[in-house]
C-alpha atoms as a PDB file:
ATOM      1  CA  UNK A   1     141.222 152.798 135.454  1.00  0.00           C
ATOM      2  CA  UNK A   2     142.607 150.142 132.783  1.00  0.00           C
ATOM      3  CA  UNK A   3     145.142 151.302 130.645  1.00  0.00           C
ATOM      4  CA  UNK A   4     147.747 149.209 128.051  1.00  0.00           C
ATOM      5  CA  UNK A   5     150.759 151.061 126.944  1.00  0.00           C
ATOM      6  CA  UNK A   6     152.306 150.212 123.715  1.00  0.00           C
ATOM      7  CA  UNK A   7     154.891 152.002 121.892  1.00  0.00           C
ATOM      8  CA  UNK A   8     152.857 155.330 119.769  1.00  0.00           C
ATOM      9  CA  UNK A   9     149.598 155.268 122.159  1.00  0.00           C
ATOM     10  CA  UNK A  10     148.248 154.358 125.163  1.00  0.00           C
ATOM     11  CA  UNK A  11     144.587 152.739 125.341  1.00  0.00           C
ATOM     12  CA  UNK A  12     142.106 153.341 127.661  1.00  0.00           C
ATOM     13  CA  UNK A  13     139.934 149.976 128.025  1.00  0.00           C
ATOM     14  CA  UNK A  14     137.547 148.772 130.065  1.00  0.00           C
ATOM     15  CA  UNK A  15     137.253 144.930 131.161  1.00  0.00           C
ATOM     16  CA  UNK A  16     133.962 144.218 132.394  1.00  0.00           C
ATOM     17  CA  UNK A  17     131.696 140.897 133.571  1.00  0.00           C
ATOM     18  CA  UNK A  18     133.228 137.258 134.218  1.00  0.00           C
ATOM     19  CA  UNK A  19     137.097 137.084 133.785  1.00  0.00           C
ATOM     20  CA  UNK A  20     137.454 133.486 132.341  1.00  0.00           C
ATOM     21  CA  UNK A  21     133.737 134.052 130.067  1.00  0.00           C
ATOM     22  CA  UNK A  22     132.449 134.215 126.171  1.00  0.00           C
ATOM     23  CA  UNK A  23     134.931 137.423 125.389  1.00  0.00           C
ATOM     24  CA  UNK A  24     132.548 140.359 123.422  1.00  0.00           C
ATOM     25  CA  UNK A  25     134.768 143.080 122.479  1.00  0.00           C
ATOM     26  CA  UNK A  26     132.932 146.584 121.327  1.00  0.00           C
ATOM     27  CA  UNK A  27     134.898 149.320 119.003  1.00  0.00           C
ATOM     28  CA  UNK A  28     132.471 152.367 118.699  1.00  0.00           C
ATOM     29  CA  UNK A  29     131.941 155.154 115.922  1.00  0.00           C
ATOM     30  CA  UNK A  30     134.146 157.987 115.405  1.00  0.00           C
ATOM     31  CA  UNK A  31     133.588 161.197 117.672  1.00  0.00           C
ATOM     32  CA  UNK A  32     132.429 158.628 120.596  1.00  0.00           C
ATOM     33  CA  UNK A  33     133.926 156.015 122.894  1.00  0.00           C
ATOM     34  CA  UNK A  34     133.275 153.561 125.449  1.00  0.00           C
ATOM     35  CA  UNK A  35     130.170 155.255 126.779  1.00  0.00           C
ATOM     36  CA  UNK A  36     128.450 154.165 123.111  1.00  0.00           C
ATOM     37  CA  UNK A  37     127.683 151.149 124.849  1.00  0.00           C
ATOM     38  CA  UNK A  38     126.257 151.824 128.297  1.00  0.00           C
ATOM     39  CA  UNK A  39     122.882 151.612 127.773  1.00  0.00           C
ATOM     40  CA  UNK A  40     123.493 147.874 125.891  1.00  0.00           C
ATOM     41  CA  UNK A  41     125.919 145.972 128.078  1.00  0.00           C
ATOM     42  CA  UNK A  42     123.441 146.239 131.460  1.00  0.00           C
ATOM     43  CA  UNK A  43     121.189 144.109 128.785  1.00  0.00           C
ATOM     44  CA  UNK A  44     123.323 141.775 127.344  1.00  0.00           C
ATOM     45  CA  UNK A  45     123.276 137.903 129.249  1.00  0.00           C
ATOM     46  CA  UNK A  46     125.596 137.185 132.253  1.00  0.00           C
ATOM     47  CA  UNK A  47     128.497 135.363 132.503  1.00  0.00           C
ATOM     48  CA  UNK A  48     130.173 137.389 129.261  1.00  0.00           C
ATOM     49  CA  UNK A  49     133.784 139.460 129.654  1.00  0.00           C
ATOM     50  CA  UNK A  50     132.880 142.516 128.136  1.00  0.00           C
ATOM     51  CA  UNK A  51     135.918 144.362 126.604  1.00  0.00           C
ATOM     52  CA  UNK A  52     135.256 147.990 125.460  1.00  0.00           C
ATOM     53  CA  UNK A  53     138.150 150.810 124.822  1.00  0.00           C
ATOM     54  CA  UNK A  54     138.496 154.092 123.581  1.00  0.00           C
ATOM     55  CA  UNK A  55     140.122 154.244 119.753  1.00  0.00           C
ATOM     56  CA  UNK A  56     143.283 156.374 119.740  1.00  0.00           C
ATOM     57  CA  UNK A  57     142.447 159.945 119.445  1.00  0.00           C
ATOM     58  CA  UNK A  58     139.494 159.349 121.791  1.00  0.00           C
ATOM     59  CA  UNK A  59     137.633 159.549 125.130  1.00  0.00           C
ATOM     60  CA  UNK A  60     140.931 158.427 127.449  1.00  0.00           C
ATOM     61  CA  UNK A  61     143.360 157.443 125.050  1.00  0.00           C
ATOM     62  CA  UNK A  62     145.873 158.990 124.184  1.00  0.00           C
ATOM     63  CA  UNK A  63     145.972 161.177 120.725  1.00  0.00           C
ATOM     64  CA  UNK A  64     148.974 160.755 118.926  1.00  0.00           C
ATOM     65  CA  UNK A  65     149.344 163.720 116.082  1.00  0.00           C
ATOM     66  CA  UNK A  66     147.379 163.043 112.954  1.00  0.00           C
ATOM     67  CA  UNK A  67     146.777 161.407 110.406  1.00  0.00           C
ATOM     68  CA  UNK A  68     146.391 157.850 111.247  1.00  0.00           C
ATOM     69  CA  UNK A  69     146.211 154.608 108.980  1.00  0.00           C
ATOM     70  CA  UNK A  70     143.748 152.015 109.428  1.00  0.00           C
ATOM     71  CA  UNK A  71     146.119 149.700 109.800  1.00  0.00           C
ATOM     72  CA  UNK A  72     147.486 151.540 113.006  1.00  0.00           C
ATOM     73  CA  UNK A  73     143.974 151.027 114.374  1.00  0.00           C
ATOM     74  CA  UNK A  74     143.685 147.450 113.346  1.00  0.00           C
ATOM     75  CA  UNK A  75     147.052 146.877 115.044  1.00  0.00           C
ATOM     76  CA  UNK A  76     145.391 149.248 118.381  1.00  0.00           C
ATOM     77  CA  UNK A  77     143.065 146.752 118.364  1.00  0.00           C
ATOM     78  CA  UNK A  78     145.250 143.680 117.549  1.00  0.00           C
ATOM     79  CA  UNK A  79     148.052 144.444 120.455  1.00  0.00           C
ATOM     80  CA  UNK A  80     145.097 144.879 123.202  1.00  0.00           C
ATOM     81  CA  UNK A  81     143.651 141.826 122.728  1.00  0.00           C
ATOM     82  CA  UNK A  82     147.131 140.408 123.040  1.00  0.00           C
ATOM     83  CA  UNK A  83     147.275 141.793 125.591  1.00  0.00           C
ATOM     84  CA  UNK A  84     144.141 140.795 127.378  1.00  0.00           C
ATOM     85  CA  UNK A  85     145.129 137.239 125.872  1.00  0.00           C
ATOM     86  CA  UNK A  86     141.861 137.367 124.262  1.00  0.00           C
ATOM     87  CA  UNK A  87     141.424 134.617 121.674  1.00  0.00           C
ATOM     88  CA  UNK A  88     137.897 133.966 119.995  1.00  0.00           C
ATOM     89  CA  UNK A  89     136.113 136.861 120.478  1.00  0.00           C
ATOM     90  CA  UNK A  90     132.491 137.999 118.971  1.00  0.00           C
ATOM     91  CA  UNK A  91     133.549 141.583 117.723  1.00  0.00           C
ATOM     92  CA  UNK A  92     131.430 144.166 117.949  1.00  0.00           C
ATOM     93  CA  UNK A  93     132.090 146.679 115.429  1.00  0.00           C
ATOM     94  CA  UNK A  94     129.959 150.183 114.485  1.00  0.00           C
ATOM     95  CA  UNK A  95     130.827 152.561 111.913  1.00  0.00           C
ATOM     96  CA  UNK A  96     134.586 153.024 111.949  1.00  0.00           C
ATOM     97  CA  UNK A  97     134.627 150.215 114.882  1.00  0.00           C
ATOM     98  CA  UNK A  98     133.332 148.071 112.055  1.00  0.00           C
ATOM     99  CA  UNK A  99     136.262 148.792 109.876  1.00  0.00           C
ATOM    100  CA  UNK A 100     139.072 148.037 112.399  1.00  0.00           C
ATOM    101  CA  UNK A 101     136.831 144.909 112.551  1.00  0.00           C
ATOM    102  CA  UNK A 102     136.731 143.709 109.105  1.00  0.00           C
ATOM    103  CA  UNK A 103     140.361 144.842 109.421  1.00  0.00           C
ATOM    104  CA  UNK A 104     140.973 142.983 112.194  1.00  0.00           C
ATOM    105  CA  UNK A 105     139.315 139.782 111.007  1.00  0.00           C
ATOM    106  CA  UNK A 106     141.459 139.497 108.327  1.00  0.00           C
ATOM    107  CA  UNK A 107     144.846 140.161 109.550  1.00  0.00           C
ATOM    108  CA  UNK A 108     144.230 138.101 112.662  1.00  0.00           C
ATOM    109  CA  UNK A 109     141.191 135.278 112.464  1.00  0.00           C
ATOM    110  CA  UNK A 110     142.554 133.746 115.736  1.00  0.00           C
ATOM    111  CA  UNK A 111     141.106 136.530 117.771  1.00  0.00           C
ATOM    112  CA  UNK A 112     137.578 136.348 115.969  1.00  0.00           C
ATOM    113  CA  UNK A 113     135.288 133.844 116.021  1.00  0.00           C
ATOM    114  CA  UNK A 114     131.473 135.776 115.235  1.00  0.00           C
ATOM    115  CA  UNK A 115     131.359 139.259 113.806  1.00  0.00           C
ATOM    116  CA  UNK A 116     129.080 141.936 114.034  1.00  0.00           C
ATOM    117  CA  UNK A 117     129.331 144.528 111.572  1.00  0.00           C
ATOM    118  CA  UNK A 118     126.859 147.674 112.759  1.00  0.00           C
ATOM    119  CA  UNK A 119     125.828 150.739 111.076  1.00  0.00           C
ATOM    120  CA  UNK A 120     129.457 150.530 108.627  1.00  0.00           C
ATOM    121  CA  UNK A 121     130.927 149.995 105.548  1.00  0.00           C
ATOM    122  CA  UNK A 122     133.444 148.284 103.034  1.00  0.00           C
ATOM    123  CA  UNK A 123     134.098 151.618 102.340  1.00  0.00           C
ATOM    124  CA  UNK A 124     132.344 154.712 103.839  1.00  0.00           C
ATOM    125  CA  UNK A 125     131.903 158.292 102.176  1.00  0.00           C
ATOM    126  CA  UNK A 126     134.549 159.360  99.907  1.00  0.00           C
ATOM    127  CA  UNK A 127     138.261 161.094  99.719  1.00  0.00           C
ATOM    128  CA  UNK A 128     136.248 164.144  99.197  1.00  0.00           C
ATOM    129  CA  UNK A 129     133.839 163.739 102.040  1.00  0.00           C
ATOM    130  CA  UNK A 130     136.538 163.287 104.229  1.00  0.00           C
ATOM    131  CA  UNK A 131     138.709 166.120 103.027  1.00  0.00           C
ATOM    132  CA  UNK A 132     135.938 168.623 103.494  1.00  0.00           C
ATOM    133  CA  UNK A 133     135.360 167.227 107.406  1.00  0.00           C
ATOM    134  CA  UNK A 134     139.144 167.243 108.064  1.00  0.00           C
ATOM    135  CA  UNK A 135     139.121 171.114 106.704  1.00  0.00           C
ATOM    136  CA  UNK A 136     136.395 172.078 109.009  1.00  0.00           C
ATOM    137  CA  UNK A 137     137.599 170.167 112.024  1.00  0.00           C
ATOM    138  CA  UNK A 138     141.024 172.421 111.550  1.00  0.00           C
ATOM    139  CA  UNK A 139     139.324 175.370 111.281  1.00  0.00           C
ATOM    140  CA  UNK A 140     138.074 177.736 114.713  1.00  0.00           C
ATOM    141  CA  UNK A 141     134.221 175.867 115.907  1.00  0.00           C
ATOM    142  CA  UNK A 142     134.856 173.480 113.307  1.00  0.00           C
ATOM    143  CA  UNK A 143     134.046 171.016 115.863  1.00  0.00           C
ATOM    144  CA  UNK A 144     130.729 172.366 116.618  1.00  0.00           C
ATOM    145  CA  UNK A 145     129.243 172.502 112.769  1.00  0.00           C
ATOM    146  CA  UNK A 146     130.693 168.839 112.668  1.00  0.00           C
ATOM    147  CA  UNK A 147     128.964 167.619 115.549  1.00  0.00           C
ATOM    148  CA  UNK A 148     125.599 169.245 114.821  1.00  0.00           C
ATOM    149  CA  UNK A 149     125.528 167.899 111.291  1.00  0.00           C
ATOM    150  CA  UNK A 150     126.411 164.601 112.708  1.00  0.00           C
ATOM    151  CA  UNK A 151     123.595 164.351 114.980  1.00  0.00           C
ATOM    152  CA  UNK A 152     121.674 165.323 111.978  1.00  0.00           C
ATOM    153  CA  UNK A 153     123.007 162.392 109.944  1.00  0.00           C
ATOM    154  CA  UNK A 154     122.742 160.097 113.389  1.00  0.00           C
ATOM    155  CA  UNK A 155     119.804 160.855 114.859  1.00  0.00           C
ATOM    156  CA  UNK A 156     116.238 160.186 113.246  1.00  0.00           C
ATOM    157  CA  UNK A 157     114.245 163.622 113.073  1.00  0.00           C
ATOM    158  CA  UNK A 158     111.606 162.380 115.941  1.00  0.00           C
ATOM    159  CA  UNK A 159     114.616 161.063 118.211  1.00  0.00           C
ATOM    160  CA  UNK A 160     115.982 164.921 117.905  1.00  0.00           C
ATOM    161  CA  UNK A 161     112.787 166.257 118.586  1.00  0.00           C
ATOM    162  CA  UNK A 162     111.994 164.445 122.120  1.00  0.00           C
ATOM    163  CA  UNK A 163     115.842 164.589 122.822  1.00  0.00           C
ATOM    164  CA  UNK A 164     116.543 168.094 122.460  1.00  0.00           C
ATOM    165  CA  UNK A 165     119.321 168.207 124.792  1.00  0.00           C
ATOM    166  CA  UNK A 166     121.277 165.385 123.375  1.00  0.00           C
ATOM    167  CA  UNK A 167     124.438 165.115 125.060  1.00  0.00           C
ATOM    168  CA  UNK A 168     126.031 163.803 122.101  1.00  0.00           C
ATOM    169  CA  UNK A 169     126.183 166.869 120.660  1.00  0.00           C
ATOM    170  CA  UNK A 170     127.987 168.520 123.446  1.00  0.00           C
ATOM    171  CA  UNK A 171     130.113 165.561 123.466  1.00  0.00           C
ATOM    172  CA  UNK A 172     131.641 165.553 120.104  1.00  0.00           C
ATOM    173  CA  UNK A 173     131.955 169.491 120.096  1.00  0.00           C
ATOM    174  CA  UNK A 174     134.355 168.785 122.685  1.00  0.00           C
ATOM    175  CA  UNK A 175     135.990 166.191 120.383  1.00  0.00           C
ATOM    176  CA  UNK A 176     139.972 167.010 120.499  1.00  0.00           C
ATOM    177  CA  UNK A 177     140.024 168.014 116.563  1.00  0.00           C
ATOM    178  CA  UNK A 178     143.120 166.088 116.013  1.00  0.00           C
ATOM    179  CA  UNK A 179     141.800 162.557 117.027  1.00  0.00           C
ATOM    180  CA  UNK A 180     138.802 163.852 114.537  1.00  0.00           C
ATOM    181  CA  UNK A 181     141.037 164.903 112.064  1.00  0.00           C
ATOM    182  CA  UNK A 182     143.461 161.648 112.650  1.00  0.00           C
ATOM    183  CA  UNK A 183     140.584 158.624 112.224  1.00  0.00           C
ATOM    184  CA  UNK A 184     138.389 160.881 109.353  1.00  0.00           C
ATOM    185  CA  UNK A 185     141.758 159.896 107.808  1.00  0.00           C
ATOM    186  CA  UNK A 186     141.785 156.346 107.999  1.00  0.00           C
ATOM    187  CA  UNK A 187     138.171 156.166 107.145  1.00  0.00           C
ATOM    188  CA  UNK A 188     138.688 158.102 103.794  1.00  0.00           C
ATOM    189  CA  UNK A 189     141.737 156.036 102.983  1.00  0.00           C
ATOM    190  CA  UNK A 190     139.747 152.256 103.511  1.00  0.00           C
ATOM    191  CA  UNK A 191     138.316 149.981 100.514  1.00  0.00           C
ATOM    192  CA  UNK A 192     138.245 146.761 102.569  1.00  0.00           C
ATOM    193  CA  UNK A 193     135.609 145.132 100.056  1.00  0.00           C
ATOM    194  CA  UNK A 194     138.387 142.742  98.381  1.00  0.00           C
ATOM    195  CA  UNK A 195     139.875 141.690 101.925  1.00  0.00           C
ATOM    196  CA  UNK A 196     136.531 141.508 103.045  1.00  0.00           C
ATOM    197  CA  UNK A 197     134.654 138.937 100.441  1.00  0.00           C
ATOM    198  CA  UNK A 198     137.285 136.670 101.824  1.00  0.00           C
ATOM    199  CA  UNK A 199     136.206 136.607 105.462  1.00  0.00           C
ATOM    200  CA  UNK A 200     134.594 133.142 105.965  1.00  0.00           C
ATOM    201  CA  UNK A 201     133.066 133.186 109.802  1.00  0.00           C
ATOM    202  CA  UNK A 202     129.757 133.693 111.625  1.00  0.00           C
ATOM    203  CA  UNK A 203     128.694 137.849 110.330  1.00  0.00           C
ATOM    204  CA  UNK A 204     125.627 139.777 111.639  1.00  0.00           C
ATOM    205  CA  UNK A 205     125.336 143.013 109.906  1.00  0.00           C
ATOM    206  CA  UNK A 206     122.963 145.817 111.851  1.00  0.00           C
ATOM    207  CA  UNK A 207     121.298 148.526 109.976  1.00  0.00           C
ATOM    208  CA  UNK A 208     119.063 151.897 111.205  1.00  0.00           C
ATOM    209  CA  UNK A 209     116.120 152.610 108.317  1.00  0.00           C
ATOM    210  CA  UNK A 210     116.859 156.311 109.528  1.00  0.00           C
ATOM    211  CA  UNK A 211     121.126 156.339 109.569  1.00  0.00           C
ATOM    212  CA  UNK A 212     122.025 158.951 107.452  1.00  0.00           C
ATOM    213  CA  UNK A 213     125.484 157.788 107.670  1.00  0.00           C
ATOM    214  CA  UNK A 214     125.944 154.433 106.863  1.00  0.00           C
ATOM    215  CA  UNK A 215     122.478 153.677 105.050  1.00  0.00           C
ATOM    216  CA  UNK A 216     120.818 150.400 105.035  1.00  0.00           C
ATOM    217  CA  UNK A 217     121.790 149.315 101.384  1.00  0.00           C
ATOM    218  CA  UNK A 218     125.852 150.347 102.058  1.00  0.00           C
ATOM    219  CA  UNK A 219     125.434 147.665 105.544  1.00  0.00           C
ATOM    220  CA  UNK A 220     123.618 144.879 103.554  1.00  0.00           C
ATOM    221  CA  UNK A 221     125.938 145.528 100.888  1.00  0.00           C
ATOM    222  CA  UNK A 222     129.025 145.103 102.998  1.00  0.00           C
ATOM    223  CA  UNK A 223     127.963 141.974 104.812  1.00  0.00           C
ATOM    224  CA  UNK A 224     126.577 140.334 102.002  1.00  0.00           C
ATOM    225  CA  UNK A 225     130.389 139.810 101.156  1.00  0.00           C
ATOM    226  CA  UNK A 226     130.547 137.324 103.495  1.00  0.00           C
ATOM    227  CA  UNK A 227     128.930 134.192 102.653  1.00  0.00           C
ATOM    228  CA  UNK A 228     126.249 132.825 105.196  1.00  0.00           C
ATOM    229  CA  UNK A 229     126.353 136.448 106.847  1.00  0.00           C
ATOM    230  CA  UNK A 230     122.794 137.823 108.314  1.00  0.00           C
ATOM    231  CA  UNK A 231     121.154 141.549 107.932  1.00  0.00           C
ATOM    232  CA  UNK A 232     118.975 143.090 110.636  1.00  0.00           C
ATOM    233  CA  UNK A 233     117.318 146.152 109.822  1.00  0.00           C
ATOM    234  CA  UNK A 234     116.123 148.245 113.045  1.00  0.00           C
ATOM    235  CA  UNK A 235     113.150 150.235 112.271  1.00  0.00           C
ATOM    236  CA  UNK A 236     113.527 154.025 113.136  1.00  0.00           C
ATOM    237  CA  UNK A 237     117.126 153.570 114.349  1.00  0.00           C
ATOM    238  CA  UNK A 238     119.927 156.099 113.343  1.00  0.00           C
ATOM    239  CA  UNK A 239     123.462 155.685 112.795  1.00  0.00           C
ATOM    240  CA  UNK A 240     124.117 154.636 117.010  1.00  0.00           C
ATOM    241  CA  UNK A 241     121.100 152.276 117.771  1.00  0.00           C
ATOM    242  CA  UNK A 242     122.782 151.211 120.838  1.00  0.00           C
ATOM    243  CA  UNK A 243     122.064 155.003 122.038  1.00  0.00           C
ATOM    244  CA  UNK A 244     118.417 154.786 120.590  1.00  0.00           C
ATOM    245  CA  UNK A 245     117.414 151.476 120.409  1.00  0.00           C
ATOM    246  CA  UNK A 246     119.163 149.855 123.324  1.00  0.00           C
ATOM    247  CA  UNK A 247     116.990 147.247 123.812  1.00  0.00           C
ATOM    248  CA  UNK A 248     116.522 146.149 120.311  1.00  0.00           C
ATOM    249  CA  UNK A 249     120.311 145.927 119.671  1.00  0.00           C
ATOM    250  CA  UNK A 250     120.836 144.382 122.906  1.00  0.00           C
ATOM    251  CA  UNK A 251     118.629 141.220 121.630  1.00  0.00           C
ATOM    252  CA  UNK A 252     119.916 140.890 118.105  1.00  0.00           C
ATOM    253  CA  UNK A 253     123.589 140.759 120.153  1.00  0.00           C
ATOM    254  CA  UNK A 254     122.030 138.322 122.452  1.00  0.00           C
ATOM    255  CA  UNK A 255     120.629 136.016 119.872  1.00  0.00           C
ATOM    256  CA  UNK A 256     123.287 136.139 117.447  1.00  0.00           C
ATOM    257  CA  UNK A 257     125.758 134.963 120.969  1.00  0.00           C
ATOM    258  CA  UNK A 258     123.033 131.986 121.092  1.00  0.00           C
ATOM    259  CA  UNK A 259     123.038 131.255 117.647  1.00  0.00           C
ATOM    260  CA  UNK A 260     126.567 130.939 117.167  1.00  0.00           C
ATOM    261  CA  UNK A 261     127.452 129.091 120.013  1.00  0.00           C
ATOM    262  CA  UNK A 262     129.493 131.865 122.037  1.00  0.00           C
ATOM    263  CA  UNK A 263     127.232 131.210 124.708  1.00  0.00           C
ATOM    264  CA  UNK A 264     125.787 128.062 126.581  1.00  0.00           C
ATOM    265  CA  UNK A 265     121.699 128.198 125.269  1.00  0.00           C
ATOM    266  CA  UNK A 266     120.914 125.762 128.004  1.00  0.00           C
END
């Protein structure tokens, strides 16, 4: 099991597919981890090296004490790719994953060559959002009322009712409160739409109709900074299409790899 030490965390990453291919690198929303991606990376085309790691705070990484900055992420993210000696990357990016990689973009354009920003913002929710999460993730079962009003906010109403044993919702009640409490932080302290507008490379934006999180109009908004950037809309998708719509997300990915050149198309 892949780990990188550095000097305030240790990250848990996983380095999958053809050594020397096309590098894809996958940051996932808040409360998850690497296992956001399972269902899409069976479906994606051969011959990629598929980097995907747990966020600090998260899954197998270590979870320094809280709060953190979004610039300590962008740097988590920065220093494993080092690394890896992973240059020219398509970053995939969802929710807060998509911050660290409009972050990430433009502190460090040598290790990005495409972007895809899913299901995320400029700037998501505000200081007051945040603040009320952070005080109920501190608090006894905070945890639990997070992660059910989560799935609320994730999951479209029909995907709840013919999943009604969603393991996601076990999974972030057993989220350890302070890597909650430590990126809520980060997220409620980011306005990247200045640095942002001045991003100038290949952008696919992905957007559920049902994410109660990250609605359509905040993604189109977001990637619309970035001249020449696309918008895909996935039609009743939540706030984690790679959990319900594997298969759609797994094509936009592969077409927007073909499109840019990151892959061979012969």
């Amino acid at each position: 099991m892949p780990f990188a030490e550095f000097d305030d965390v240790t990250l848990h990453y996983l380095d999958e597919g053809t050594r020397d291919g096309a590098p894809v690198v996958f940051a996932h929303a808040l409360g998850t981890g690497t296992m956001l991606w399972d269902a899409v990376v069976p479906l994606l085309p051969p011959g990629l090296r598929i980097i995907r790691y747990d966020a600090r705070g998260h899954g197998k990484s270590s979870c320094p004490p809280a709060p953190y900055s979004m610039g300590a992420l962008v740097r988590d993210a920065e220093r494993l790719l080092d690394h890896l000696n992973i240059t020219e990357a398509m970053f995939v990016g969802l929710s807060i994953g998509g911050m660290v990689a409009q972050g990430l973009a433009v502190k460090r354009p040598d290790l990005i060559r495409a972007l895809v920003l899913s299901n995320t913002g400029a700037r998501i929710g505000t200081p007051e959002i945040w603040a009320g999460r952070i005080a109920t993730a501190r608090r006894p079962g905070g945890m639990a009322d997070l992660a059910l009003a989560s799935c609320q906010r994730w999951f479209s109403p029909v995907f709840i009712r013919e999943n009604r044993h969603l393991p996601w919702l076990d999974l972030l009640s057993r989220h350890d409160p302070e890597g909650y409490v430590g990126c809520a932080s980060a997220i409620s302290g980011t306005d990247f739409y200045t640095p942002t507008s001045g991003l100038r490379l290949p952008t696919l934006g992905i957007a559920g109709s049902e994410d109660g999180s990250t609605p359509p109009d905040l993604v189109r908004e977001t990637v619309a900074l970035v001249p020449g950037s696309r918008f895909h809309l996935i039609r009743r998708a939540g706030h984690v299409p790679p959990i319900d719509h594997p298969e759609d997300y797994a094509r936009l990915l592969d077409d927007f790899l073909r499109g840019t050149g990151h892959i061979d198309t012969m």
